[in-house]
Structures are given as C-alpha cells and as structure tokens.
Protein backbone atom coordinates (compact mmCIF):
# COMPACT_ATOMS: atom_id res chain seq x y z
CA UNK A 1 -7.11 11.60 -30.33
CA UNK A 2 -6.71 9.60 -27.10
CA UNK A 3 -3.12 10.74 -25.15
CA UNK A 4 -0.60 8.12 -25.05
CA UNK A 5 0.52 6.99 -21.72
CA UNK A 6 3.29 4.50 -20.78
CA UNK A 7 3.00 1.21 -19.94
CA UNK A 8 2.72 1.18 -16.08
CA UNK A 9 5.68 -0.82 -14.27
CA UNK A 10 4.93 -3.99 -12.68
CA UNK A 11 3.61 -3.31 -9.01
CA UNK A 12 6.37 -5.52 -7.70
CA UNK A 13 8.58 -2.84 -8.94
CA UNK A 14 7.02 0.17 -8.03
CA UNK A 15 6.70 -1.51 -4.15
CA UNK A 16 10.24 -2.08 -4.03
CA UNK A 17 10.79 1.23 -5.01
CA UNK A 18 8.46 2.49 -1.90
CA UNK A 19 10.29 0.03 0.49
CA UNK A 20 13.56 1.48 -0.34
CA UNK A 21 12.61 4.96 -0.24
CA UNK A 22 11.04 4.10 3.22
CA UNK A 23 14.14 2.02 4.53
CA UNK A 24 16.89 5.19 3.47
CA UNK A 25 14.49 7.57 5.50
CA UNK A 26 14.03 5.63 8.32
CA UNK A 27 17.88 5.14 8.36
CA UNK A 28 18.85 8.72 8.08
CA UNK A 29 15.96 9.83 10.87
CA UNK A 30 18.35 6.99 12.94
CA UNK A 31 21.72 8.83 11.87
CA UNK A 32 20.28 12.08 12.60
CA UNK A 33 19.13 11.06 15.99
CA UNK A 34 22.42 9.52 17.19
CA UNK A 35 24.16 12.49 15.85
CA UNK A 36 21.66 14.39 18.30
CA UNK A 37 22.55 12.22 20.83
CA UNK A 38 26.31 12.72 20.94
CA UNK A 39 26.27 16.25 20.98
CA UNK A 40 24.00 16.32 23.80
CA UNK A 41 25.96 13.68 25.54
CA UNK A 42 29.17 15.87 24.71
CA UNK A 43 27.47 19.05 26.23
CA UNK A 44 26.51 17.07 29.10
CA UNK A 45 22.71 17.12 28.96
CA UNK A 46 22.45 13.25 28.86
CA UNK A 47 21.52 11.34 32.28
C-alpha cells in the first residue's frame, strides 16, 4: 500500500510563511541589539 501524504500547500503560502519567520528574527536580533546598546551606553562603554 502506497502511504498517504497531504496535499502540499500552495508555494505562495509556504513563502510567506518563510518571509515572516525571517522578518520576526531579524526584528528581535534588532531589539536585542539596542537593548545591548543601552546597557553599554548606561555603563559608559559607548564613545
């Protein structure tokens, strides 16, 4: 017997999916980074 798969999503789908996932990391690596950048400006380490 041949295994039954599901229907595969349209590829516009499945690339807005990647975009998103892509845009949310990029924007937390951005939080992150100014977050890293006020503490070091509030220790005094920035020029």
């Amino acid at each position: 017997m041949a295994p039954v798969t599901a229907p595969r999503k349209p590829w516009l789908s499945r690339f807005g999916w990647l975009v998103l996932i892509w845009g949310a990391s990029v924007l937390t690596l951005g939080v992150v980074a100014l977050g890293f950048r006020v503490l070091m400006k509030a220790a005094g380490l920035s020029l």
